[in-house]
C-alpha atoms as a PDB file:
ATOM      1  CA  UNK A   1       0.000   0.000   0.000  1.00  0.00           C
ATOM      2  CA  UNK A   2       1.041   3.800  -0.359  1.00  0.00           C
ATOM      3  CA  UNK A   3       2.430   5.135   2.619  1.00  0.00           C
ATOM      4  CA  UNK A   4       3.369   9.263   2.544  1.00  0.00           C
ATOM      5  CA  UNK A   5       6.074  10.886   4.381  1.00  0.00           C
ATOM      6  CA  UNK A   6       5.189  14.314   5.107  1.00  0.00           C
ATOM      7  CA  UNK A   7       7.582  17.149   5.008  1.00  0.00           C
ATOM      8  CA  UNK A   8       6.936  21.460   5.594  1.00  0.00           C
ATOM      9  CA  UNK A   9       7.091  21.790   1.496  1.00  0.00           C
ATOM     10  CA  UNK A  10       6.894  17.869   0.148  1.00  0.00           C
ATOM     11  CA  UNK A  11       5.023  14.576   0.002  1.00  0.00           C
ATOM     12  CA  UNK A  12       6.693  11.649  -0.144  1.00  0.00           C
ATOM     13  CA  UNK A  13       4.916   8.455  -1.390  1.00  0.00           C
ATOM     14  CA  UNK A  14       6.532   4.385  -0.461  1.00  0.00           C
ATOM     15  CA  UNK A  15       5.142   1.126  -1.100  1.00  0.00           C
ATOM     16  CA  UNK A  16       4.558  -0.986   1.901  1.00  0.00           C
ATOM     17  CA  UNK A  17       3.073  -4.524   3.031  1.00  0.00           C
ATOM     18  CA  UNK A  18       0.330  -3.578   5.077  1.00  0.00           C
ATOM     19  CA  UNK A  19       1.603  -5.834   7.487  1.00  0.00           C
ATOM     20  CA  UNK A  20       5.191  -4.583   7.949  1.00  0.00           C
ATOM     21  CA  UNK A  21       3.708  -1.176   8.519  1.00  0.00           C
ATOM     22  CA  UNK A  22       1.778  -1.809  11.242  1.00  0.00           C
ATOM     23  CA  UNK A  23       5.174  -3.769  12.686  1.00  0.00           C
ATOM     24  CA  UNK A  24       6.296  -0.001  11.767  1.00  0.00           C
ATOM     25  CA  UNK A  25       3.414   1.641  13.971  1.00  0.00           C
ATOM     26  CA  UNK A  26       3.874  -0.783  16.972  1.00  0.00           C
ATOM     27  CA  UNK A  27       7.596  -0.470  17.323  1.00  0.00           C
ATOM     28  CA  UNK A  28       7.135   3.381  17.986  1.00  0.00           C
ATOM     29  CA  UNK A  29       6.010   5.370  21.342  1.00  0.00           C
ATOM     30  CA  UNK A  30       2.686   4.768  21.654  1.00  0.00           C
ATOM     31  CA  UNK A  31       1.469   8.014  23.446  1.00  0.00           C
ATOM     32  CA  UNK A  32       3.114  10.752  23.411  1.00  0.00           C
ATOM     33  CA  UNK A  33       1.740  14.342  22.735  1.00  0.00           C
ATOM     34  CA  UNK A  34       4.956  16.376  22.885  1.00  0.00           C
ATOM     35  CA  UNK A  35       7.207  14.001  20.437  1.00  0.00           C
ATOM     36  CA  UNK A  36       6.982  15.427  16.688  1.00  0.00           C
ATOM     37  CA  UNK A  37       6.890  12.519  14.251  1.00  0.00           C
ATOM     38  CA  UNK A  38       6.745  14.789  11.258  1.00  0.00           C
ATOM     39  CA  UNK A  39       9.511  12.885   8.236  1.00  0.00           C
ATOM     40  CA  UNK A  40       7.873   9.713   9.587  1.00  0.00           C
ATOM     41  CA  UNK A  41       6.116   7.379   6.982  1.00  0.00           C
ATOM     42  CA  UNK A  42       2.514   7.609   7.942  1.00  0.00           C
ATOM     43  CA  UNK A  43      -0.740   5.909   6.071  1.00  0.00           C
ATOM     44  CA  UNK A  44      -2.261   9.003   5.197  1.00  0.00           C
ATOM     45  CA  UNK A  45      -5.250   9.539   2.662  1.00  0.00           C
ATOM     46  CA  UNK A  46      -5.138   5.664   1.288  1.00  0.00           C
ATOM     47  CA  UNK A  47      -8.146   4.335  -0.007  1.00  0.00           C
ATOM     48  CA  UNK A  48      -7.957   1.179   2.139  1.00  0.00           C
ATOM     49  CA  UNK A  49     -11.431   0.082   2.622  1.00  0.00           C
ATOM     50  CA  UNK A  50     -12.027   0.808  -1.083  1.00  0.00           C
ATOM     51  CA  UNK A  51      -9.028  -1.459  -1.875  1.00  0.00           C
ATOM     52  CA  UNK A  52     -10.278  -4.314   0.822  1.00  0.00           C
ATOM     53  CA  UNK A  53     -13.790  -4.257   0.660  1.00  0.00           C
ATOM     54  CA  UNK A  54     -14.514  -6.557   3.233  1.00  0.00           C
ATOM     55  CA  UNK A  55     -13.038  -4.617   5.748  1.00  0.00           C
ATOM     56  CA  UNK A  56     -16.390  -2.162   5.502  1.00  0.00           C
ATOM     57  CA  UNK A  57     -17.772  -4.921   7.138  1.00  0.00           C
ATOM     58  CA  UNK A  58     -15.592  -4.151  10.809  1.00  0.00           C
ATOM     59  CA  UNK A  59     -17.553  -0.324  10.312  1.00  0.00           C
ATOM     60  CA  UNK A  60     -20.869  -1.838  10.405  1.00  0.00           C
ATOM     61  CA  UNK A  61     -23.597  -0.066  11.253  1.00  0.00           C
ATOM     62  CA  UNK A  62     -22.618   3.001   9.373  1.00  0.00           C
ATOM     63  CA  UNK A  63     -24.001   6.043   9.540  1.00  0.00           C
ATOM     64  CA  UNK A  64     -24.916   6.377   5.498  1.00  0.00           C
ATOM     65  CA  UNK A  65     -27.811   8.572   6.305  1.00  0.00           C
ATOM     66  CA  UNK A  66     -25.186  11.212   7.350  1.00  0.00           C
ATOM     67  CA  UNK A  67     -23.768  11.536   3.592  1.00  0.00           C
ATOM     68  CA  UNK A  68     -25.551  13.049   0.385  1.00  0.00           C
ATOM     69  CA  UNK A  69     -27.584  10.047  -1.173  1.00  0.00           C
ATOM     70  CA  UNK A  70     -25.298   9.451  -4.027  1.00  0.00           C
ATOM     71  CA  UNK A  71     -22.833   8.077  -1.366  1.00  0.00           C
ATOM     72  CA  UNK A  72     -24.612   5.981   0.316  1.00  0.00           C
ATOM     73  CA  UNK A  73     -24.873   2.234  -0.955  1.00  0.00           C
ATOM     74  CA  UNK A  74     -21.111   2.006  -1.116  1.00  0.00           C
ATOM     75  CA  UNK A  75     -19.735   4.475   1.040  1.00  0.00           C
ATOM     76  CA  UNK A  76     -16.505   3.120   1.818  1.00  0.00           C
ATOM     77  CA  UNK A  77     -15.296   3.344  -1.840  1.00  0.00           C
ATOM     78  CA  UNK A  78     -15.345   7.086  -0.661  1.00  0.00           C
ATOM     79  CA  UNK A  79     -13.618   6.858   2.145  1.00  0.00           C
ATOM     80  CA  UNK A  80      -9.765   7.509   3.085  1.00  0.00           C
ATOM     81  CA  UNK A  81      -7.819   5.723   5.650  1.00  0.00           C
ATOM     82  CA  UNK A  82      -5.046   7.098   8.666  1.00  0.00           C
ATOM     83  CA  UNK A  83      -2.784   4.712  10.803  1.00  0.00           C
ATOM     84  CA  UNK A  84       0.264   6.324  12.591  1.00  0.00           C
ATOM     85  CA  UNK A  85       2.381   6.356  15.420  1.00  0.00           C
ATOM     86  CA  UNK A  86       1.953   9.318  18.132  1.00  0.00           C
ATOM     87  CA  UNK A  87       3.377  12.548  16.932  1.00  0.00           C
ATOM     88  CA  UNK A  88       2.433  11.939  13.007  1.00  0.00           C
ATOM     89  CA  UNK A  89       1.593  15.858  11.884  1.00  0.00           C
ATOM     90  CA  UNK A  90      -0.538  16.919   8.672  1.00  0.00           C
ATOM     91  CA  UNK A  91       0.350  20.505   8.232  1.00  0.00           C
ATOM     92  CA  UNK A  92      -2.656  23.183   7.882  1.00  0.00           C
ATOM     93  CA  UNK A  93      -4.360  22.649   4.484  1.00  0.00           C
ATOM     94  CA  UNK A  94      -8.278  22.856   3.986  1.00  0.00           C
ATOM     95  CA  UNK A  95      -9.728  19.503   2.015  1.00  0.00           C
ATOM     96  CA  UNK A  96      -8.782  19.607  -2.070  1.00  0.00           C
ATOM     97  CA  UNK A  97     -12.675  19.460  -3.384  1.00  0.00           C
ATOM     98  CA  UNK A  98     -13.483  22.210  -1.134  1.00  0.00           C
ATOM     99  CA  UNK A  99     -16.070  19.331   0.208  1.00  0.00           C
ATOM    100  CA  UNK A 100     -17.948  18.453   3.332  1.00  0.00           C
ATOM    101  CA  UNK A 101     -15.785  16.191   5.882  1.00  0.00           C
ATOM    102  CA  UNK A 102     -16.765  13.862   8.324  1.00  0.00           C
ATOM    103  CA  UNK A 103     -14.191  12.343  10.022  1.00  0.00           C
ATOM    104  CA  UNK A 104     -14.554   8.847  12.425  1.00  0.00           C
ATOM    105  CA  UNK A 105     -11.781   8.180  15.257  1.00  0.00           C
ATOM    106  CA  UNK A 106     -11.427   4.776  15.149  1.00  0.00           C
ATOM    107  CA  UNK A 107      -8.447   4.210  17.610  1.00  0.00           C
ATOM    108  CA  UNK A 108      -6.383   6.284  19.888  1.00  0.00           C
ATOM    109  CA  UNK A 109      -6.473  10.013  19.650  1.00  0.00           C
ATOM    110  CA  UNK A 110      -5.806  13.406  17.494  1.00  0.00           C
ATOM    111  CA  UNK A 111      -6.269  16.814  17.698  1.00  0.00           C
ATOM    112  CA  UNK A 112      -7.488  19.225  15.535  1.00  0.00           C
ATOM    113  CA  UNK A 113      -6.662  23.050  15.164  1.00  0.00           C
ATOM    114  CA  UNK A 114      -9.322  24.635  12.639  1.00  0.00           C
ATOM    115  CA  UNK A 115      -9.704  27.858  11.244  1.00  0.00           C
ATOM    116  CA  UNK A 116     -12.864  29.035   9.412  1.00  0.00           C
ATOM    117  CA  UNK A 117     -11.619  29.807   5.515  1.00  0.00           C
ATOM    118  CA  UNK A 118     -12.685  33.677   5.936  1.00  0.00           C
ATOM    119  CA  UNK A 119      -9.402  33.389   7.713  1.00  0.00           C
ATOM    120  CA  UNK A 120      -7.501  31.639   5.183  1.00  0.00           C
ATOM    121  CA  UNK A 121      -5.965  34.960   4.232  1.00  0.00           C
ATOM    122  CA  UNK A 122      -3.907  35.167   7.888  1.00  0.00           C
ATOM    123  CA  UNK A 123      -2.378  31.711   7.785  1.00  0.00           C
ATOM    124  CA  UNK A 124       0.448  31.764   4.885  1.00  0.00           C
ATOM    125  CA  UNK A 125      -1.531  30.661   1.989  1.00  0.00           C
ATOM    126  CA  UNK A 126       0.855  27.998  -0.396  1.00  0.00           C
ATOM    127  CA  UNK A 127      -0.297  26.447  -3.727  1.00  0.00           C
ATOM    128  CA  UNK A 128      -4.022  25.346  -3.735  1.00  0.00           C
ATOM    129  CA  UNK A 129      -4.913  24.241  -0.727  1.00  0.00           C
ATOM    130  CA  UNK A 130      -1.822  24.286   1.851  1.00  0.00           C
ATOM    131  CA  UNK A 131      -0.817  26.792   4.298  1.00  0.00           C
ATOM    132  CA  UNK A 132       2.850  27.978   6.238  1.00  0.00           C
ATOM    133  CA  UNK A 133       1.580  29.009   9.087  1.00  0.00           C
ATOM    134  CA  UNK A 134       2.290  26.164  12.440  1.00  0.00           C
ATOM    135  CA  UNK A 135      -0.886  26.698  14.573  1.00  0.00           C
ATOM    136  CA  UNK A 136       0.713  25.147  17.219  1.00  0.00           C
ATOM    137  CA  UNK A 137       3.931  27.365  16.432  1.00  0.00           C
ATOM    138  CA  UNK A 138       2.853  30.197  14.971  1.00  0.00           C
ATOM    139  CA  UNK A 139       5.820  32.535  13.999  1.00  0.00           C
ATOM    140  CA  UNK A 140       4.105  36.090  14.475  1.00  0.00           C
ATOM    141  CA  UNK A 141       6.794  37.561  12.315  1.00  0.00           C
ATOM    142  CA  UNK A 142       6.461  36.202   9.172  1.00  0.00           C
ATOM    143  CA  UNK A 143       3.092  36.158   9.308  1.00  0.00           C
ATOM    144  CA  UNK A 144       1.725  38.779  11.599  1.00  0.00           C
ATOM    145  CA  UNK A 145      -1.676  38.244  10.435  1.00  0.00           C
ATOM    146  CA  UNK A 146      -2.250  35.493  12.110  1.00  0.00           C
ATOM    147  CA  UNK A 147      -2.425  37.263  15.295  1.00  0.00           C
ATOM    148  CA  UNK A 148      -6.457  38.151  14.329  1.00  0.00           C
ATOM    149  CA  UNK A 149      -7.102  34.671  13.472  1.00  0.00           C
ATOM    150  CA  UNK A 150      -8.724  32.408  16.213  1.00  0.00           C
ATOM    151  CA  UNK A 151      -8.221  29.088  16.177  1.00  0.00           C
ATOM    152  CA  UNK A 152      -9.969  25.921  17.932  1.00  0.00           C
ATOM    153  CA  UNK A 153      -8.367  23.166  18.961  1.00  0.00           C
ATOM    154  CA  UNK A 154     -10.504  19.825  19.410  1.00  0.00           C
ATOM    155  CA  UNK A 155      -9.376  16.279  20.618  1.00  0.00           C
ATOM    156  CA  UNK A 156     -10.909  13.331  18.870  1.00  0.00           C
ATOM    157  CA  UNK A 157     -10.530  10.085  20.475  1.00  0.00           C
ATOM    158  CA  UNK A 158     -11.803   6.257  19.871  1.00  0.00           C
ATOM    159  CA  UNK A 159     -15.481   6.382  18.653  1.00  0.00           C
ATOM    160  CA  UNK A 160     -15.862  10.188  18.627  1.00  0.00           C
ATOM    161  CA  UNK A 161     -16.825  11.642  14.639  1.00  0.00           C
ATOM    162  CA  UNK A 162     -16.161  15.108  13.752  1.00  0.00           C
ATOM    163  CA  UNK A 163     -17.923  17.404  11.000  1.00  0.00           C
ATOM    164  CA  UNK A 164     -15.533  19.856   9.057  1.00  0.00           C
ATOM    165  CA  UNK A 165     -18.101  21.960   6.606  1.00  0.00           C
ATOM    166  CA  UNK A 166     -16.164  23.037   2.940  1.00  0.00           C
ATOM    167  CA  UNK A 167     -12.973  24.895   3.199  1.00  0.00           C
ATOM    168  CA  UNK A 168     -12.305  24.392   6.610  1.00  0.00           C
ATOM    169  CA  UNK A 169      -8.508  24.824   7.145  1.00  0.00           C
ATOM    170  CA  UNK A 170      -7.227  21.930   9.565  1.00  0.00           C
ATOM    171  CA  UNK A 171      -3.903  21.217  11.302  1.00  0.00           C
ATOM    172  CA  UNK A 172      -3.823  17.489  12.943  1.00  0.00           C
ATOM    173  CA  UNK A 173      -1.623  16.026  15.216  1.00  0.00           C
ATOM    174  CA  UNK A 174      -1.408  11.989  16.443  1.00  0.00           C
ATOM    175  CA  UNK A 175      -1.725  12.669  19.986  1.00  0.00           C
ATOM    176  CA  UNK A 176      -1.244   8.870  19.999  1.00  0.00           C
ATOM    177  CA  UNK A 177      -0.988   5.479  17.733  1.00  0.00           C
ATOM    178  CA  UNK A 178      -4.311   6.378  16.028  1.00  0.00           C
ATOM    179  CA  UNK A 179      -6.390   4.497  13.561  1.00  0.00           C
ATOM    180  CA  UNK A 180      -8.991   6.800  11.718  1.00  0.00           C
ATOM    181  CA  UNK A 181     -11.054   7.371   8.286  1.00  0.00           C
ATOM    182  CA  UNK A 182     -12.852  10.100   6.930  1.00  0.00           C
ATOM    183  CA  UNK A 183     -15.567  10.379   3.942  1.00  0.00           C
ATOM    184  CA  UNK A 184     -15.185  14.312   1.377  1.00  0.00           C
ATOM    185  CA  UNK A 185     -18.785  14.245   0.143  1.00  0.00           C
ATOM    186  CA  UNK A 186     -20.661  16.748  -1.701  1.00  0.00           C
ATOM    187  CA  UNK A 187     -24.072  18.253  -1.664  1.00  0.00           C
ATOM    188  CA  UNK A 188     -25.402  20.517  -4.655  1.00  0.00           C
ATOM    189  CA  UNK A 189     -24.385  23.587  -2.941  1.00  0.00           C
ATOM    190  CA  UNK A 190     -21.063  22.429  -1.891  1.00  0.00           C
ATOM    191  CA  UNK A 191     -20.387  20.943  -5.638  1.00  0.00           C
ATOM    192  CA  UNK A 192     -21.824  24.253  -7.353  1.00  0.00           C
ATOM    193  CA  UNK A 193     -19.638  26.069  -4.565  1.00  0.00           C
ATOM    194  CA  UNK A 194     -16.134  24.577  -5.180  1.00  0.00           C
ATOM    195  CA  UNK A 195     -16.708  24.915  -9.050  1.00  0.00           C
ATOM    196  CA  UNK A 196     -17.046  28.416  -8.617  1.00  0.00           C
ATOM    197  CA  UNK A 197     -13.668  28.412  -7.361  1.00  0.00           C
ATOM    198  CA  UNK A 198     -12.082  27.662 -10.670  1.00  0.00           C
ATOM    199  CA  UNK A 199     -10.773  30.177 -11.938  1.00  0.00           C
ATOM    200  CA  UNK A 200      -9.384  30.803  -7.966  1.00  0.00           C
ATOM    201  CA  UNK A 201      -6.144  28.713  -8.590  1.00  0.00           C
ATOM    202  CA  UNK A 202      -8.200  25.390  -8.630  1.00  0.00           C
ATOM    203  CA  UNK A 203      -6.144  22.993 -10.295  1.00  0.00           C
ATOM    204  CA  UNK A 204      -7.385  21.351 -13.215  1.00  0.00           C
ATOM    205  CA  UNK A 205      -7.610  17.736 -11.944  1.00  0.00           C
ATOM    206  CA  UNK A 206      -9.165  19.158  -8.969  1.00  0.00           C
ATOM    207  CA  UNK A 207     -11.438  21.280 -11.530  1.00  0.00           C
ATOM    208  CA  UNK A 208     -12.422  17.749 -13.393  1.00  0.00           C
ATOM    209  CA  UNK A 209     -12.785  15.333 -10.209  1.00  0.00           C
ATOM    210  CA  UNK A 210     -15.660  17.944  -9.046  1.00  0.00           C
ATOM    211  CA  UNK A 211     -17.007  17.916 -12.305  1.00  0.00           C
ATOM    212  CA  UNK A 212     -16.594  14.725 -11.991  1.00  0.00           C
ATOM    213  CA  UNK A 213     -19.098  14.191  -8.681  1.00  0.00           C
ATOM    214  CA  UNK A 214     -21.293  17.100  -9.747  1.00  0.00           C
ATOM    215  CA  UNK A 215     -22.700  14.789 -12.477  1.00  0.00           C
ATOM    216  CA  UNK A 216     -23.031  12.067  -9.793  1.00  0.00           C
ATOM    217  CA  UNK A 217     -24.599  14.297  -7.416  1.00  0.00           C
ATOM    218  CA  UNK A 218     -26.542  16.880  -9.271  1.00  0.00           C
ATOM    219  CA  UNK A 219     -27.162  15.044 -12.803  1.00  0.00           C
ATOM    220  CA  UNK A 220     -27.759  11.809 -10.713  1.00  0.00           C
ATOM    221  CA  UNK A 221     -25.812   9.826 -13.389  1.00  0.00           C
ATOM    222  CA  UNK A 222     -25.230   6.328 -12.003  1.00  0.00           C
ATOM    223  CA  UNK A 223     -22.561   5.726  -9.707  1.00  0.00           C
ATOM    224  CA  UNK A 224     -21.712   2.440 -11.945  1.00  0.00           C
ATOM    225  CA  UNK A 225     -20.329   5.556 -14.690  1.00  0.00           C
ATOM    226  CA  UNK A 226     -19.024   7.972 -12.497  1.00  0.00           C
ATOM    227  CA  UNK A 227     -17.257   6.252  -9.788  1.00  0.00           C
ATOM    228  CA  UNK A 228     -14.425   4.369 -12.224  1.00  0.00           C
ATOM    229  CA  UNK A 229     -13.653   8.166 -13.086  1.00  0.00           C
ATOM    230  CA  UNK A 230     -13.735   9.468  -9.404  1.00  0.00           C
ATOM    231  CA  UNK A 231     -11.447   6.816  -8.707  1.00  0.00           C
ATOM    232  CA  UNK A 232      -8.378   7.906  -9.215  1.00  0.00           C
ATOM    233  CA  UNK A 233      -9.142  11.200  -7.388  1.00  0.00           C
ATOM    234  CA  UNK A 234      -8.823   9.038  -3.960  1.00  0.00           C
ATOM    235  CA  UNK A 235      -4.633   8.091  -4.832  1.00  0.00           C
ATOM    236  CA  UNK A 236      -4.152  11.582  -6.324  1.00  0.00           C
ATOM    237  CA  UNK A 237      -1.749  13.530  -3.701  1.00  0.00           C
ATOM    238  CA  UNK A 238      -2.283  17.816  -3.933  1.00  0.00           C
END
């Protein structure tokens, strides 16, 4: 499986067995909030349960009813997958789609620093969707902005789920090993939404992908057509 090393200005992506990497996860400190794991491989945004269906089966019963109908019946083809050691960081970025996120703790615990996007402008902006600024560092200097923006910090732990609306900006930390998923679904307002943002710096693939769901979600076309063209969208790192 793809495993992603995540650096200040670069992803990494490695092939692993499944197996050795959770070896990988057991052989390091299992809680610890203070120890910064960031350069260490980490399972991050992998489309496990899509690639090992039967393992939907373990998240049974699922709250479908949550998503936009066009998700439901096979949810888990949706969803990505997080397993790392304490101390695993993913710098603040808001979701690529500019979609809904709803995110299920699964095992051990995180926490979240989020920013609304009006404050997007404060935090260091880079590329698309990816920001400089360290919420839990912030360096008032370089970006004295930030000084208006307020932050919230929330701790997710085992069987807690946590709603991020579109263009939240999020900065998450392992406060432990942690096992965790999370579905990016649209609604017509969120679809119609992001595609306004194309001409915004959008990138094209990110442009097509929501093009992509907005025929799924407003056009209704079958997901038996659209999801083989969604697919890739779930290995495609921003």
């Amino acid at each position: 499986m793809p495993v992603k090393t995540l650096n200040r200005r670069e992803i990494k992506v490695s092939s692993w067995l499944l197996a050795d990497y959770a070896r990988f996860v057991m052989a390091q400190p299992g809680e610890n909030a203070s120890y910064d794991a960031r350069g260490t491989p980490y399972c991050h945004d992998i489309p496990l349960l899509g690639l090992m269906e039967n393992l939907a089966g373990d998240c049974q019963p699922f709250p479908a009813n949550f998503l936009e109908p066009s998700y439901r019946s096979h949810w888990w083809r949706y969803s990505q997958f997080f397993m790392g050691p304490a101390g695993t960081v993913t710098p603040l970025h808001f979701d690529t789609l500019l979609s809904h996120n709803l995110f299920f703790q699964i095992y051990g615990a995180k926490q979240f620093t989020i920013l609304p996007p009006s404050q997007a402008g404060r935090c260091g902006r880079r590329g698309w969707r990816w920001f400089d600024v360290d919420p839990e560092q912030p360096d008032h200097v370089l970006y004295p902005q930030y000084e208006q923006a307020t932050p919230v910090v929330i701790t997710v732990g085992a069987g807690d789920i946590l709603y991020m609306p579109p263009g939240t900006l999020h900065h998450v930390r392992s406060l432990s090993t942690s096992i965790s998923f999370n579905i990016d679904f649209h609604t017509n307002q969120s679809v119609l939404s992001a595609l306004a943002q194309a001409e915004k710096g959008m990138p094209r693939e990110v442009i097509h992908y929501n093009a992509i769901t907005a025929l799924a979600v407003i056009a209704k076309i079958p997901e038996l057509v659209t999801f083989p063209l969604y697919r890739p969208y779930l290995s495609y790192v921003s």
